[in-house]
Protein backbone atom coordinates (compact mmCIF):
# COMPACT_ATOMS: atom_id res chain seq x y z
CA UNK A 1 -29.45 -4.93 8.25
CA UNK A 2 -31.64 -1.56 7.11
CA UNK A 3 -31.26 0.01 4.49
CA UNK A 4 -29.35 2.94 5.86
CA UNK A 5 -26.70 0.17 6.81
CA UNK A 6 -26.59 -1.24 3.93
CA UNK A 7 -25.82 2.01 1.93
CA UNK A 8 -23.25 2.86 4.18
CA UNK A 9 -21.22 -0.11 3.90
CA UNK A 10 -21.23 0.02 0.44
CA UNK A 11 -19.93 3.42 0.35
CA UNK A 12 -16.84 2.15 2.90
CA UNK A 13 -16.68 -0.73 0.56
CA UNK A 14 -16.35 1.39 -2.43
CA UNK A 15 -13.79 3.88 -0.61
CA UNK A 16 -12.11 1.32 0.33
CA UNK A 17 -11.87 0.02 -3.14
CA UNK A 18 -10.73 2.89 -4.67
CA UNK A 19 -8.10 3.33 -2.31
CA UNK A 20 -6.66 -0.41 -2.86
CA UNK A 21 -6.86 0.34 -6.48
CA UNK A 22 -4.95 3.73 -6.27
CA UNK A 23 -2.52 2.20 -3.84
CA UNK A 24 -2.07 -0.89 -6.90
CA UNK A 25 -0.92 2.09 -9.61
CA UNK A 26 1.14 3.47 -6.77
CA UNK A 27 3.05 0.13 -6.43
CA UNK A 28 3.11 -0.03 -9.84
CA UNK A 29 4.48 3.13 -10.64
CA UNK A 30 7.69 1.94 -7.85
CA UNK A 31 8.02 -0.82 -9.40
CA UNK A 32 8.76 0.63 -13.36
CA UNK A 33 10.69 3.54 -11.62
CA UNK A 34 12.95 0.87 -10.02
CA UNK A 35 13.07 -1.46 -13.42
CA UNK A 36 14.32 1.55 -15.34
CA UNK A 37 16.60 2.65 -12.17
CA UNK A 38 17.94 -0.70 -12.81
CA UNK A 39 18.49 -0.26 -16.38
CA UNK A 40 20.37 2.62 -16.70
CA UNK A 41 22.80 1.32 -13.98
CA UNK A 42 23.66 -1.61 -15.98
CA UNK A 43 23.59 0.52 -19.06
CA UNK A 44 26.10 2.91 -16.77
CA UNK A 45 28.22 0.18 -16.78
CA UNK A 46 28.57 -1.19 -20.41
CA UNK A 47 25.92 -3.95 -20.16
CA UNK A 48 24.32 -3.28 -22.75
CA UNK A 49 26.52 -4.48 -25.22
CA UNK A 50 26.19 -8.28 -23.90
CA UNK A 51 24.09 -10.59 -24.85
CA UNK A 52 20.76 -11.31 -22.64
CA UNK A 53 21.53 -15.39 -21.88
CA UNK A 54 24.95 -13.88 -20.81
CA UNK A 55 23.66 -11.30 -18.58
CA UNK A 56 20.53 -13.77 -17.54
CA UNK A 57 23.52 -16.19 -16.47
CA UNK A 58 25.14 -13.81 -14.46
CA UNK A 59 22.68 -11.31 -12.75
CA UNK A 60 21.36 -15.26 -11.43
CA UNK A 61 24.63 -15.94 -9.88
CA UNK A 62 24.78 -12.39 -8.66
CA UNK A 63 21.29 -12.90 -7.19
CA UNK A 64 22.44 -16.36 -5.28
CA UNK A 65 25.19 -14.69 -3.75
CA UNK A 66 23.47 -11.79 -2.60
CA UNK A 67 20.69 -13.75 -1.02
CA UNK A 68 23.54 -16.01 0.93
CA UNK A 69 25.11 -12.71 2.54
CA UNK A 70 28.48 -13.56 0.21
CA UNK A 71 28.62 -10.16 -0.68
CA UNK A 72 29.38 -6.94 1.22
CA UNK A 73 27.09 -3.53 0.92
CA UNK A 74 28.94 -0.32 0.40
């Protein structure tokens, strides 16, 4: 491999990189959006006032039933 070759790849290595790293804080960014999306619905709805095991407990069985289909989608 010259030189020239060499160099070039490592600047496509480096863009390349950069964009996986950008595209990481992207996801990231979704992801906290949707945790605090998340949080103020069950805030909306009073949740806040229960305890965590309680919630843990039930936001597990929700979870269950959604992945089995058991539930229906607005």
């Amino acid at each position: 491999m010259s030189e020239k070759q060499k160099i070039s790849f490592k600047v496509k290595k480096d863009k390349l990189n950069k964009k996986i790293e950008k595209a990481k804080k992207e996801v990231l960014i979704l992801e906290n959006k949707r945790l605090l999306e998340i949080g103020k619905l069950a805030c909306k709805h009073g949740l806040h006032d229960y305890e965590d095991t309680l919630l843990d407990h039930h936001f597990a069985k929700l979870s269950k039933e959604l992945s089995h289909g058991n539930s229906k989608e607005n």
